[in-house]
N, C-alpha and C. Protein backbone atom coordinates (compact mmCIF):
# COMPACT_ATOMS: atom_id res chain seq x y z
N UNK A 1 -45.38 6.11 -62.06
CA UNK A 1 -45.76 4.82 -61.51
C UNK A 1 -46.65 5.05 -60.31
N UNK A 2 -46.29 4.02 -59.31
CA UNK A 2 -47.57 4.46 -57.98
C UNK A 2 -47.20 5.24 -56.69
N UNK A 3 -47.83 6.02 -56.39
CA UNK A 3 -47.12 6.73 -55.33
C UNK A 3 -46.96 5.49 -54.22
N UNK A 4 -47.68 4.64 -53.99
CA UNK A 4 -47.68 4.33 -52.62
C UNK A 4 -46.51 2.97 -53.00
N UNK A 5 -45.67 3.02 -53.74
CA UNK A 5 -43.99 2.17 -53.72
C UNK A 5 -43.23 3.08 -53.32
N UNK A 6 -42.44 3.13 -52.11
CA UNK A 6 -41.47 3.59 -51.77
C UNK A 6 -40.28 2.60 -51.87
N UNK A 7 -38.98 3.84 -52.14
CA UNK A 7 -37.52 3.11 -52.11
C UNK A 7 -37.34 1.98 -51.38
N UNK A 8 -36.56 1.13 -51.46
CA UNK A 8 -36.49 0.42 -50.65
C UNK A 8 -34.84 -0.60 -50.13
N UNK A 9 -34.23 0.35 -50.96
CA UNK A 9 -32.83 0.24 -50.99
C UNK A 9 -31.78 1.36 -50.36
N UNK A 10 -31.00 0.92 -49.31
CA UNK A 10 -30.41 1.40 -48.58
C UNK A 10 -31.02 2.29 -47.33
N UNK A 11 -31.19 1.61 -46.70
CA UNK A 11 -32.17 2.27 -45.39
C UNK A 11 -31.43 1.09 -44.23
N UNK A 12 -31.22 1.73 -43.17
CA UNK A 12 -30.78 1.38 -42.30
C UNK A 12 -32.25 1.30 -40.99
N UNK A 13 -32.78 0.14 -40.53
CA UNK A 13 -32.20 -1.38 -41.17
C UNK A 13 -32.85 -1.52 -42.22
N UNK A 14 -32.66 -2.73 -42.73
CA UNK A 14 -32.99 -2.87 -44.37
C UNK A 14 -34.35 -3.10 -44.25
N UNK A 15 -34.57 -2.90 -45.67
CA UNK A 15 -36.23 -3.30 -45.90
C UNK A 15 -36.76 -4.68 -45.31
N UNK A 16 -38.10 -4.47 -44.36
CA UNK A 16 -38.48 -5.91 -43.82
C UNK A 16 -39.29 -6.55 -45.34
N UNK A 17 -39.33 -7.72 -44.58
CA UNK A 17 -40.12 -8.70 -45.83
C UNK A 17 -41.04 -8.17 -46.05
N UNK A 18 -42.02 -7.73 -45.37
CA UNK A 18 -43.73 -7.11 -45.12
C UNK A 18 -43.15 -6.12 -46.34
N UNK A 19 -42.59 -5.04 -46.00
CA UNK A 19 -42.16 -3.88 -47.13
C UNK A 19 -42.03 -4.26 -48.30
N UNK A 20 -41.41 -5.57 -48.33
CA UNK A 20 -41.32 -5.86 -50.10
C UNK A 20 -42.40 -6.37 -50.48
N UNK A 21 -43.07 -7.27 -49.47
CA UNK A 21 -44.53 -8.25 -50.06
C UNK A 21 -45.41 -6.60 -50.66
N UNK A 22 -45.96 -5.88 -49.88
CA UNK A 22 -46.28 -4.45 -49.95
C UNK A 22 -46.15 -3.92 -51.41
N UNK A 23 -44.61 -3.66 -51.57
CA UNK A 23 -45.27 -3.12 -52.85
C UNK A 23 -44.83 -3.98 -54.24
N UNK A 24 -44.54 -5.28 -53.71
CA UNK A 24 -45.09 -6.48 -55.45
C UNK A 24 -46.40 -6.47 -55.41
N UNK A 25 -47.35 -6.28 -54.16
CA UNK A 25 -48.20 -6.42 -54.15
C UNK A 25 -49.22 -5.29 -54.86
N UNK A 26 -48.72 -4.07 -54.45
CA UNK A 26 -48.94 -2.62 -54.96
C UNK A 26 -48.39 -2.85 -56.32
N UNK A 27 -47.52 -3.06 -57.05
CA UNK A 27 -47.22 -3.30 -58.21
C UNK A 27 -48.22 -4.43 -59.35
N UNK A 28 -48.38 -5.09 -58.27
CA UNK A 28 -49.50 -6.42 -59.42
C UNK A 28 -50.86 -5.32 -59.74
N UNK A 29 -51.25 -4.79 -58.23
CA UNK A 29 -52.74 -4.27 -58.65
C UNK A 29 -52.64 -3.32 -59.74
N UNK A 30 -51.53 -2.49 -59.35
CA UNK A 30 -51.80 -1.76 -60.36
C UNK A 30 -51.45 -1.92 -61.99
N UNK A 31 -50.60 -2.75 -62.04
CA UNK A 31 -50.51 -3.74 -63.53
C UNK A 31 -51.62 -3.96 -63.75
N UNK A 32 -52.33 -4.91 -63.36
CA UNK A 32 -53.69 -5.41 -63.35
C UNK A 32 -54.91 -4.76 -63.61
N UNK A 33 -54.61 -3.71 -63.12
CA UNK A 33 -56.21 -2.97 -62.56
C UNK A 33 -56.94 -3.37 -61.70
N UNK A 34 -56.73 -4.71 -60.75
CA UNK A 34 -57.52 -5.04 -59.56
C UNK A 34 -57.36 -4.88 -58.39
N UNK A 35 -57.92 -3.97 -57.48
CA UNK A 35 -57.30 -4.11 -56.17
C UNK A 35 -57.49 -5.24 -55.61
N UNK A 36 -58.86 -6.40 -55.67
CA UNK A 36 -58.86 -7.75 -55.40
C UNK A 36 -59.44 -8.63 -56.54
N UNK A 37 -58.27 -9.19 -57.10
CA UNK A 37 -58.90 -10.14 -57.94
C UNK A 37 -60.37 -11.08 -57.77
N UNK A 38 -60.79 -11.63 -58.83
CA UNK A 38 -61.72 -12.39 -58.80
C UNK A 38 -60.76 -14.18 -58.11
N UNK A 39 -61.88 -14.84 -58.03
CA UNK A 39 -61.64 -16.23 -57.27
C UNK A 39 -60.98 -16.73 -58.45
N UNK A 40 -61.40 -16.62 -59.74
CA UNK A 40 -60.75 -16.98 -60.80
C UNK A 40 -59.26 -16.76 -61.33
N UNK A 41 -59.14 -15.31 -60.65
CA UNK A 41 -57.92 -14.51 -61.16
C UNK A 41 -56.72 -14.96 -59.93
N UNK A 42 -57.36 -15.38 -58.83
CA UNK A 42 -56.62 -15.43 -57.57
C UNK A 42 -55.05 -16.23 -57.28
N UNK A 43 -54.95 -17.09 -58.33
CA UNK A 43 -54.02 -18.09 -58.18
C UNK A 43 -52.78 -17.30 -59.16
N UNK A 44 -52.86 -16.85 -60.32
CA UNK A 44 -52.17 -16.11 -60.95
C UNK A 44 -51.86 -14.58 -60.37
N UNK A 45 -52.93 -14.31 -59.48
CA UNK A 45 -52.27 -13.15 -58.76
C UNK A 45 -51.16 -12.80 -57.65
N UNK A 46 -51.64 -14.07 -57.23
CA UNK A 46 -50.73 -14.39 -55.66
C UNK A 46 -49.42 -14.92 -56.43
N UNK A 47 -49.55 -15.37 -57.72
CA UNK A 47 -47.96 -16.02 -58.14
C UNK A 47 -47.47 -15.01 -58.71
N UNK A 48 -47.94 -14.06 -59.37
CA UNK A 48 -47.23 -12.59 -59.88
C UNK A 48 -46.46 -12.00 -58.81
N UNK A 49 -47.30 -11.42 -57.19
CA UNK A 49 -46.85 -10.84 -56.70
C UNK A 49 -45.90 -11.91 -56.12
N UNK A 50 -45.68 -13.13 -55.26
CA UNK A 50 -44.68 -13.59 -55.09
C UNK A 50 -43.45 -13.77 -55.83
N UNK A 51 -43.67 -13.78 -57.24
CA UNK A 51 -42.43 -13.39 -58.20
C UNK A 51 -41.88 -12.26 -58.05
N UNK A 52 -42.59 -10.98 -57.84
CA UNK A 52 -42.18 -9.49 -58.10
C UNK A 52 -41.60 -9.37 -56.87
N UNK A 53 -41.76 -10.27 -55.58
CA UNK A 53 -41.27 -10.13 -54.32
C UNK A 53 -40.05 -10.83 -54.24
N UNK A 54 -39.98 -11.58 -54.81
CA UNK A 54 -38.55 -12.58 -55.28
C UNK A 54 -37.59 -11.77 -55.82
N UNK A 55 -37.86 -11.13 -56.81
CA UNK A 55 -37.34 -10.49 -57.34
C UNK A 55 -36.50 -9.18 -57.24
N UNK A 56 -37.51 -8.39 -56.11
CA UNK A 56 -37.19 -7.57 -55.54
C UNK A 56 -36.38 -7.77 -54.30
N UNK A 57 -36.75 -8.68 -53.39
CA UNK A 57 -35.45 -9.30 -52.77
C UNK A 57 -34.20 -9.46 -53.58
N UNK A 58 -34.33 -10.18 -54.61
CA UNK A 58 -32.52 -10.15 -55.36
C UNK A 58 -32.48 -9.29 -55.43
N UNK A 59 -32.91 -8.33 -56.35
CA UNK A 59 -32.36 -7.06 -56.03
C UNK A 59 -31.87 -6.13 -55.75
N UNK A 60 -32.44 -6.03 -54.43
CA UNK A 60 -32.25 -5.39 -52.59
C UNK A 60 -30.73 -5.76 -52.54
N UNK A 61 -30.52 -7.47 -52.39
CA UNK A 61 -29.61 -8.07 -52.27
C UNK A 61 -28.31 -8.21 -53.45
N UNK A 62 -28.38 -8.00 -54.08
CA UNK A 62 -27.02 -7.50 -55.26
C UNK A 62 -27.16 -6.28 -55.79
N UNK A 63 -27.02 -4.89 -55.20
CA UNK A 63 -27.41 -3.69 -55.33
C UNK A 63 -26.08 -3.08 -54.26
N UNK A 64 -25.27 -2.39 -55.18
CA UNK A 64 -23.74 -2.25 -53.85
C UNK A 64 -24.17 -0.01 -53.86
N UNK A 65 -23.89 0.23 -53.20
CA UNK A 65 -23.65 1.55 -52.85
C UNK A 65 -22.54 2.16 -52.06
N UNK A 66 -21.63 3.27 -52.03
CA UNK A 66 -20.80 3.85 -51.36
C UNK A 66 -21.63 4.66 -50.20
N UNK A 67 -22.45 4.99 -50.79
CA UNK A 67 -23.80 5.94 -49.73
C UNK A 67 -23.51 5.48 -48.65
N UNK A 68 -24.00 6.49 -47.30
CA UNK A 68 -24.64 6.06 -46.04
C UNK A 68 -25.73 5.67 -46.14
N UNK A 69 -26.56 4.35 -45.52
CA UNK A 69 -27.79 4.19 -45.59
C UNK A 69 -28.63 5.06 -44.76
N UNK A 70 -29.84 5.67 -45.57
CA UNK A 70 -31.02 6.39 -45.07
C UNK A 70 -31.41 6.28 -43.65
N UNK A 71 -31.40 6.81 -42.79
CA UNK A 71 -32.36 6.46 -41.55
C UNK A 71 -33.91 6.66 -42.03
N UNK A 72 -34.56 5.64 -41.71
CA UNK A 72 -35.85 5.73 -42.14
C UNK A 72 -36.65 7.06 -41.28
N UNK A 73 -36.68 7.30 -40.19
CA UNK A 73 -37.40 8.14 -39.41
C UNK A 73 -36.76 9.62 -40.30
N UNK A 74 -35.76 9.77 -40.79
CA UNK A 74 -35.23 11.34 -41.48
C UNK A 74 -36.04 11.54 -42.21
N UNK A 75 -36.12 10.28 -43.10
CA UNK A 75 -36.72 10.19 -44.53
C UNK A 75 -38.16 10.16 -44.48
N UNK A 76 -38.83 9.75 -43.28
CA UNK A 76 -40.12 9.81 -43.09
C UNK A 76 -40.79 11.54 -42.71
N UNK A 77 -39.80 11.54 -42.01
CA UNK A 77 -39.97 13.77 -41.83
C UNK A 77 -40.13 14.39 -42.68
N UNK A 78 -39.14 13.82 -44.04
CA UNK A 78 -38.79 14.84 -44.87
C UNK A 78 -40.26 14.68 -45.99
N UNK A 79 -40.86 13.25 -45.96
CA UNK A 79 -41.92 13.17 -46.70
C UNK A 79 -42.61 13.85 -46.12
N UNK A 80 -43.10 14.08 -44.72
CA UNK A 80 -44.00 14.75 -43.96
C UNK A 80 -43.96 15.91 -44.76
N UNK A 81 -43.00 16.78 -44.61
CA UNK A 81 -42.75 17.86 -45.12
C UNK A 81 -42.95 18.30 -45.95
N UNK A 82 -42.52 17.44 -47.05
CA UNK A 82 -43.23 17.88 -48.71
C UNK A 82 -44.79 17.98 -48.78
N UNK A 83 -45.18 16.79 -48.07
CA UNK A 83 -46.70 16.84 -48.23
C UNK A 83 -47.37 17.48 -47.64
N UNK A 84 -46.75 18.06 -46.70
CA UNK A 84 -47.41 19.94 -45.87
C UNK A 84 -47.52 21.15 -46.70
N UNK A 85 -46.27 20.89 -47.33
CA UNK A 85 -46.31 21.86 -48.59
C UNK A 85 -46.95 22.11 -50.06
N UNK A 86 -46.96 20.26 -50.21
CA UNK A 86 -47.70 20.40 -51.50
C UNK A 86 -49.78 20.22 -50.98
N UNK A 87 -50.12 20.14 -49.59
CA UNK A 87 -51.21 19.70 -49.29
C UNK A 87 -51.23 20.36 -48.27
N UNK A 88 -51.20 21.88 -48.16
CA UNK A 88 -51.58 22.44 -47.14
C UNK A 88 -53.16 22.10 -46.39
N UNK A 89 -52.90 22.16 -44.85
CA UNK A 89 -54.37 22.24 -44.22
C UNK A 89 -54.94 23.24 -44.27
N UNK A 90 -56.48 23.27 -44.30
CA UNK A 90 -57.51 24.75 -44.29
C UNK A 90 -56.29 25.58 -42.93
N UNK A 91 -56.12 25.36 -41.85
CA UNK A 91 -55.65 26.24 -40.95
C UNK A 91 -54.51 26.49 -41.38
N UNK A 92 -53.56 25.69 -42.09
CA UNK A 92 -51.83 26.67 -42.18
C UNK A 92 -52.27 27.31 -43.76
N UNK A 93 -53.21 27.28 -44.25
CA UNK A 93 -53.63 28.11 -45.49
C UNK A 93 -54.26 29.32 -45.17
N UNK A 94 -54.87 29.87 -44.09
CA UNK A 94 -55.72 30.92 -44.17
C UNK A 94 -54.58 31.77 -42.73
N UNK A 95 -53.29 30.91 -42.38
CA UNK A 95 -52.53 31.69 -41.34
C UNK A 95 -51.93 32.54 -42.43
């Protein structure tokens, strides 16, 4: 699917609204193939992604876990990390 949807369940604090609009929104384009619809396409686009955002709110919201929720800043390191590794810079490549 798309890299740029991240989890968005169980993170302490919970996912803001912006985060979910984000990726229904990331989800329509890439359904679609448009990153900006036409003037024509516009009214059916904005109602897709507000559905997929609806949706994903329920979701969020009837979704039970025993887990500790994620601290987002851990989880943001640990992406750092992978992507150092899988995307080394010219300088930590030629150390």
């Amino acid at each position: 699917m798309c890299r740029n949807i991240r989890p968005l369940f169980n993170f302490e604090p919970p996912a803001y609204p912006d985060e979910v609009h984000d990726a229904a929104l990331q989800f329509v384009r890439k359904i679609s193939g448009m990153n900006k619809p036409s003037i024509a396409n516009q009214a059916a686009f904005d109602e897709a992604v507000a559905e997929i955002e609806a949706a994903t709110q329920k979701l969020i919201a009837s979704l039970t876990t025993s887990a500790e929720p994620k601290d987002r800043e851990v989880e943001r390191e640990k992406a750092r990390a992978r992507n150092a590794a899988r995307f080394p810079t010219p300088d930590a490549a030629s150390a």
